[in-house]
N, C-alpha and C. Protein backbone atom coordinates (compact mmCIF):
# COMPACT_ATOMS: atom_id res chain seq x y z
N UNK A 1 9.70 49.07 18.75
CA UNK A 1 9.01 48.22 17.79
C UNK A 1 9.84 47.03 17.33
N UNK A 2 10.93 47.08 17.24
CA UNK A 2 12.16 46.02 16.42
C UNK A 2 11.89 44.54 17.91
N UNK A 3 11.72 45.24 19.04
CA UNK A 3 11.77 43.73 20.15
C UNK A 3 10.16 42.89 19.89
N UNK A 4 9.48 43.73 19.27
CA UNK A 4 8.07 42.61 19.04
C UNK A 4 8.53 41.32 17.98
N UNK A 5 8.81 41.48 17.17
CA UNK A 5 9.41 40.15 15.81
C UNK A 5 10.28 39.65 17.12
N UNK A 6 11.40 40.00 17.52
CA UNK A 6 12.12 39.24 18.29
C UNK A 6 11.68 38.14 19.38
N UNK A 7 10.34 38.93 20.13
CA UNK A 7 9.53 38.13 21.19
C UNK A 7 8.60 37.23 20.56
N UNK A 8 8.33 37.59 19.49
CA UNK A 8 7.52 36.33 18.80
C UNK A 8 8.11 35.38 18.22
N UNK A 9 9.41 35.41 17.43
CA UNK A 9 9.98 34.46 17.25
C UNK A 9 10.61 33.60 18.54
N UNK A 10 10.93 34.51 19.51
CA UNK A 10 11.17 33.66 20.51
C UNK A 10 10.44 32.57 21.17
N UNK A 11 9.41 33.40 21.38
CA UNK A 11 8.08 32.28 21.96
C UNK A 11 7.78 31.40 21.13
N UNK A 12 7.90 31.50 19.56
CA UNK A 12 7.55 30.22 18.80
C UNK A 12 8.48 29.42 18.57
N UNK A 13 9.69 29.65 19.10
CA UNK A 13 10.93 28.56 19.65
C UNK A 13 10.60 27.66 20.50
N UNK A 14 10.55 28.43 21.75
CA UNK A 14 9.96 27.72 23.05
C UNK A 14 9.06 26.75 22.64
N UNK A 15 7.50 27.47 21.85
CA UNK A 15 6.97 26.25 21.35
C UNK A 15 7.37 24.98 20.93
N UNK A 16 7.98 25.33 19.88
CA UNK A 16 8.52 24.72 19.15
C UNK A 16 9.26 23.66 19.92
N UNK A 17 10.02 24.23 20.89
CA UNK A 17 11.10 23.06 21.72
C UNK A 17 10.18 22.26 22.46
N UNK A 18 8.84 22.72 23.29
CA UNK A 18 7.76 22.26 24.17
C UNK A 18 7.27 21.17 23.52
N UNK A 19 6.85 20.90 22.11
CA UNK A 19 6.51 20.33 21.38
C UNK A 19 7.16 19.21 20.80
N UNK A 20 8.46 19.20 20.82
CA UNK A 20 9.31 18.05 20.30
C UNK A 20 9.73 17.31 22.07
N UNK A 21 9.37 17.98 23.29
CA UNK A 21 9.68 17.10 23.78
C UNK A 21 8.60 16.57 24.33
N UNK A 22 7.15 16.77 23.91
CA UNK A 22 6.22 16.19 23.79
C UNK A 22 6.13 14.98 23.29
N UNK A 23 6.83 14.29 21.78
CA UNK A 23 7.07 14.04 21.40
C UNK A 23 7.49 12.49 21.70
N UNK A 24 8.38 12.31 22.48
CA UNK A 24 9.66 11.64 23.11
C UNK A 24 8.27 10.33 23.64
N UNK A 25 8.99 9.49 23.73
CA UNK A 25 8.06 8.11 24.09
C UNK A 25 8.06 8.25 25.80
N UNK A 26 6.73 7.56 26.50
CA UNK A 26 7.32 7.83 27.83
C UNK A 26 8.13 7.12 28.57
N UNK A 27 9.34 7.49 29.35
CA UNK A 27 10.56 6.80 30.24
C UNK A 27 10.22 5.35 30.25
N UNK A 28 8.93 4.36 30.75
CA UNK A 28 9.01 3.29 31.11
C UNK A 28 8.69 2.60 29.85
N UNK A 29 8.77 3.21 28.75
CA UNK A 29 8.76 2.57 27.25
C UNK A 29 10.04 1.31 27.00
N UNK A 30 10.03 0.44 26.40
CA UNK A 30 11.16 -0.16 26.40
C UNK A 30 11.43 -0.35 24.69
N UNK A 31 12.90 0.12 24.35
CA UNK A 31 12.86 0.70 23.01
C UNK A 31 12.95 -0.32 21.86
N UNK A 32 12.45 -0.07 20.64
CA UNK A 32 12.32 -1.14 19.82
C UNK A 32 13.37 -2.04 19.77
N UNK A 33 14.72 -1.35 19.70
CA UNK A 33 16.16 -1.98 19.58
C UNK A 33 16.11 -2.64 20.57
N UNK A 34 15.98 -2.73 22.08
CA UNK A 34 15.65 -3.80 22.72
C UNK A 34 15.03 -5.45 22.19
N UNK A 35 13.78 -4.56 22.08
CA UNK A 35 12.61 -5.43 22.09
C UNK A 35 13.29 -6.46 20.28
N UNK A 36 13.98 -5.63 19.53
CA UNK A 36 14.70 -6.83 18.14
C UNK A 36 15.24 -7.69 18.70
N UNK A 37 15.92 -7.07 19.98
CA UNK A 37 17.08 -8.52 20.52
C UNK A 37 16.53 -9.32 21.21
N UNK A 38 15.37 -9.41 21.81
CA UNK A 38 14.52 -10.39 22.81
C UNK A 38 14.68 -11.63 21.79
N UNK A 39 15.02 -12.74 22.53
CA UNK A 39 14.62 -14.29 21.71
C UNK A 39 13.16 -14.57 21.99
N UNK A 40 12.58 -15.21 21.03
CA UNK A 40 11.52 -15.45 20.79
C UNK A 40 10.73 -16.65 21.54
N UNK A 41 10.51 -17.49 22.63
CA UNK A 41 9.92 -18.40 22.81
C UNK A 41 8.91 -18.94 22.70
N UNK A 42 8.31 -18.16 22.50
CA UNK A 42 6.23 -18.46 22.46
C UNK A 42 5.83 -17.80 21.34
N UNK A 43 5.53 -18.33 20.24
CA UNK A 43 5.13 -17.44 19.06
C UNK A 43 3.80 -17.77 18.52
N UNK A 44 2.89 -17.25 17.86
CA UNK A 44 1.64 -17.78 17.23
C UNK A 44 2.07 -17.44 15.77
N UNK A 45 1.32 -18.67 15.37
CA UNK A 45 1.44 -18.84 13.70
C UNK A 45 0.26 -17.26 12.76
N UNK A 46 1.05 -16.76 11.73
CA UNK A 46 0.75 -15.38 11.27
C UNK A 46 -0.74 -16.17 10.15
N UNK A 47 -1.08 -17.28 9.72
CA UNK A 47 -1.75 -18.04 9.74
C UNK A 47 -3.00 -18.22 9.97
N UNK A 48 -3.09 -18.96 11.73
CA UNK A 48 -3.96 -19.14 11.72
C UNK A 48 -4.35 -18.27 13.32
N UNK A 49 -3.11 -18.08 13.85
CA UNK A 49 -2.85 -17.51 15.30
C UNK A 49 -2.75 -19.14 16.16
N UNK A 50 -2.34 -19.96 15.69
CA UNK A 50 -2.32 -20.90 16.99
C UNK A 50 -1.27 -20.87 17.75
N UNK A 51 -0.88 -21.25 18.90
CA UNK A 51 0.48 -21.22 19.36
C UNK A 51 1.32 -22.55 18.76
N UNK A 52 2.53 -21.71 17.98
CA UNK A 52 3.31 -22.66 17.98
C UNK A 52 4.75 -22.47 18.10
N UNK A 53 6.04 -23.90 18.33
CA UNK A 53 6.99 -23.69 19.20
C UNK A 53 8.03 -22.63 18.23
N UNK A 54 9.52 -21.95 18.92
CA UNK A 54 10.02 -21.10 18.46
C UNK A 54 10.95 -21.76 17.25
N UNK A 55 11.11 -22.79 16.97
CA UNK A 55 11.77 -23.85 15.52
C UNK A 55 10.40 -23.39 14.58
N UNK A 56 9.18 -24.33 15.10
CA UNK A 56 8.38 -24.09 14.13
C UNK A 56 8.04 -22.37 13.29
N UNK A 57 8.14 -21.65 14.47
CA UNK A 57 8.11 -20.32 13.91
C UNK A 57 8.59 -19.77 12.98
N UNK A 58 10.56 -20.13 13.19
CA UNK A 58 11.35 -19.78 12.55
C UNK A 58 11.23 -20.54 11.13
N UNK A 59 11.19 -21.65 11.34
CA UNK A 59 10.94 -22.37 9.52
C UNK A 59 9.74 -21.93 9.42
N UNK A 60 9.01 -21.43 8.96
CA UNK A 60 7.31 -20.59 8.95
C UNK A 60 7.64 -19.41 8.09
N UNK A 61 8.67 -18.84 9.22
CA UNK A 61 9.06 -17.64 8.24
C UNK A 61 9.35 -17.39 6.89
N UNK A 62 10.54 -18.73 7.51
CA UNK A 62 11.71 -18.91 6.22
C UNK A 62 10.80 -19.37 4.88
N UNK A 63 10.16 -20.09 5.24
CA UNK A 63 8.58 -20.77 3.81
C UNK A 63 8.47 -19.74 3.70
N UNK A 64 7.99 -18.61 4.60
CA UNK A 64 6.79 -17.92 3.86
C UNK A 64 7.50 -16.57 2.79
N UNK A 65 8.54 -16.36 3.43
CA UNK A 65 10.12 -15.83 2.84
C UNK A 65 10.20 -16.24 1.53
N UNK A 66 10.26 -17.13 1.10
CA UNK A 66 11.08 -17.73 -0.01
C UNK A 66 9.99 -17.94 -1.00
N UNK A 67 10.05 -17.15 -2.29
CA UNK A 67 8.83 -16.95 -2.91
C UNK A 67 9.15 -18.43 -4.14
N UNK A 68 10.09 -19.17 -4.20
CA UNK A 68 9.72 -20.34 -4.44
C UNK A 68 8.86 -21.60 -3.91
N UNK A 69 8.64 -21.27 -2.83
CA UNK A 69 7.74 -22.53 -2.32
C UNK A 69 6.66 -22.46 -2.22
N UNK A 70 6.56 -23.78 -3.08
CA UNK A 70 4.76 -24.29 -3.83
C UNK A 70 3.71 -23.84 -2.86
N UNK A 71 2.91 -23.15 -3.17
CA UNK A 71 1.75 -22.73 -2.31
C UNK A 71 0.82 -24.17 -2.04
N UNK A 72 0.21 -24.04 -0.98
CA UNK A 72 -0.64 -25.51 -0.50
C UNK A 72 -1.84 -24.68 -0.26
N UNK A 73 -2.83 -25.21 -1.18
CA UNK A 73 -3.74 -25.07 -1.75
C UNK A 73 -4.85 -25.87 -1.79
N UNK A 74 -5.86 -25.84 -0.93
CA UNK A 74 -6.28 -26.86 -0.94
C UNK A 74 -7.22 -27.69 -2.32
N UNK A 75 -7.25 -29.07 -2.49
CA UNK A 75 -7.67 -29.43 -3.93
C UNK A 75 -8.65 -28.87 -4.57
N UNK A 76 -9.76 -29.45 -3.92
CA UNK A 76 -10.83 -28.69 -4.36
C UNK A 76 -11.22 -26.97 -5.41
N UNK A 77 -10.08 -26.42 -4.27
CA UNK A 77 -10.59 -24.70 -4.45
C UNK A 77 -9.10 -24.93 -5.69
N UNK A 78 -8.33 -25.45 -6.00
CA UNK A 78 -7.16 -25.64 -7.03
C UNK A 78 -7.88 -25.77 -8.42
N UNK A 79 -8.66 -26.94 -8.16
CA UNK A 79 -9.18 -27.39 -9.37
C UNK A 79 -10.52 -26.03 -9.79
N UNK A 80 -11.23 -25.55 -8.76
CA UNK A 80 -11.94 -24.14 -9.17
C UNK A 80 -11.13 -23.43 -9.64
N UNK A 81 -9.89 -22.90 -9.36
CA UNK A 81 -9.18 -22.02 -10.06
C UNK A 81 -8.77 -22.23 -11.34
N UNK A 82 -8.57 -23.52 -11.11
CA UNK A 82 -8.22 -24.20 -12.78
C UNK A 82 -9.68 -23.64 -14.07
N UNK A 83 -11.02 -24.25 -13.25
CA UNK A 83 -11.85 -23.89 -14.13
C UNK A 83 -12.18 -22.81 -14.72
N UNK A 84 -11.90 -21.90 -13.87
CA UNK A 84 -12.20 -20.17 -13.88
C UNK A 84 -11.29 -19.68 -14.33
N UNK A 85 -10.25 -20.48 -14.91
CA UNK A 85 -8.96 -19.60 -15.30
C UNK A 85 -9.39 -20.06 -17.14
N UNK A 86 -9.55 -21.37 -16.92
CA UNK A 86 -10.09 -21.93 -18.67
C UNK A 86 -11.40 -21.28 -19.28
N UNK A 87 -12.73 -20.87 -18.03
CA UNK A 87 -13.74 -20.34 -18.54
C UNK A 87 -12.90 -18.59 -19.16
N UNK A 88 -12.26 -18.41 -18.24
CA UNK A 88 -11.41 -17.00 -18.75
C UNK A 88 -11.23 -16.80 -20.55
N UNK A 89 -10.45 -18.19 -20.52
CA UNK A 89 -10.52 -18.16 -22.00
C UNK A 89 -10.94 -18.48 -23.00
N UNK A 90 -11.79 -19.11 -22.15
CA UNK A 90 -13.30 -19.65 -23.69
C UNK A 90 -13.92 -18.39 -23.39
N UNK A 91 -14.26 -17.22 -22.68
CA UNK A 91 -15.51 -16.22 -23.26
C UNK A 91 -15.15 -15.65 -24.09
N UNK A 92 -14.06 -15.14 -24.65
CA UNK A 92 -14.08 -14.42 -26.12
C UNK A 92 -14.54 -15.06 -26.78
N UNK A 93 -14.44 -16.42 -26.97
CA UNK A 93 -14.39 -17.16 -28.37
C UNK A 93 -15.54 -18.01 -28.25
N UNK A 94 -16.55 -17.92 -26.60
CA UNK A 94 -17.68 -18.58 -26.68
C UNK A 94 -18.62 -17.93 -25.78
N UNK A 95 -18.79 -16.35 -26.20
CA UNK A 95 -19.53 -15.62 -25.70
C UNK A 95 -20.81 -15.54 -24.50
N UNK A 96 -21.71 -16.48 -25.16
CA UNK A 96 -22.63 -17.05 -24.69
C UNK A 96 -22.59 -18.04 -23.74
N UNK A 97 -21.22 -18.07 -22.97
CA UNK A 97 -21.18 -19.03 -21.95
C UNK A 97 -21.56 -17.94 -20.17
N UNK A 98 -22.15 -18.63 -19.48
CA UNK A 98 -22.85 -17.78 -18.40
C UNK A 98 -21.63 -17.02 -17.54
């Protein structure tokens, strides 16, 4: 009776090992750490998707990186935000506005 626990834990080893090398990416995978070091030549803008060159890419980033730089906005929808930000604060104090 004591070799049954033993054969079952065994076999759920085996599993266990069957399963992690399930796991494993397949051989003709090429590994991320590779694929970080590839230089970049052909990139599309995160945007709009157009193609653009690997300078432009890189300053793209760096803008979009740097949480100081002025958002471009176009006028129109600026000045809506403006309004909707002032109607914000006239409805307490002028209820009856739609």
């Amino acid at each position: 009776m004591p070799r049954l626990p033993m054969l079952l834990i065994g076999s759920g080893m085996i599993a266990i090992l069957d399963s992690v090398a399930l796991a494993l990416p397949p051989p003709d995978e090429i590994p991320e750490e590779i694929l970080r070091t590839e230089v970049i030549t052909e990139a599309r803008s995160p945007i709009d998707g157009k193609p653009i060159s690997a300078a432009d890419y890189a300053a793209l980033q760096a803008r979009l990186r740097d949480p100081n730089t002025e958002v471009i906005v176009n006028s129109d929808i600026a000045s809506l935000i403006q309004l909707l930000q002032f109607r914000r604060v006239l409805r307490p104090i002028l209820p009856f506005l739609p």
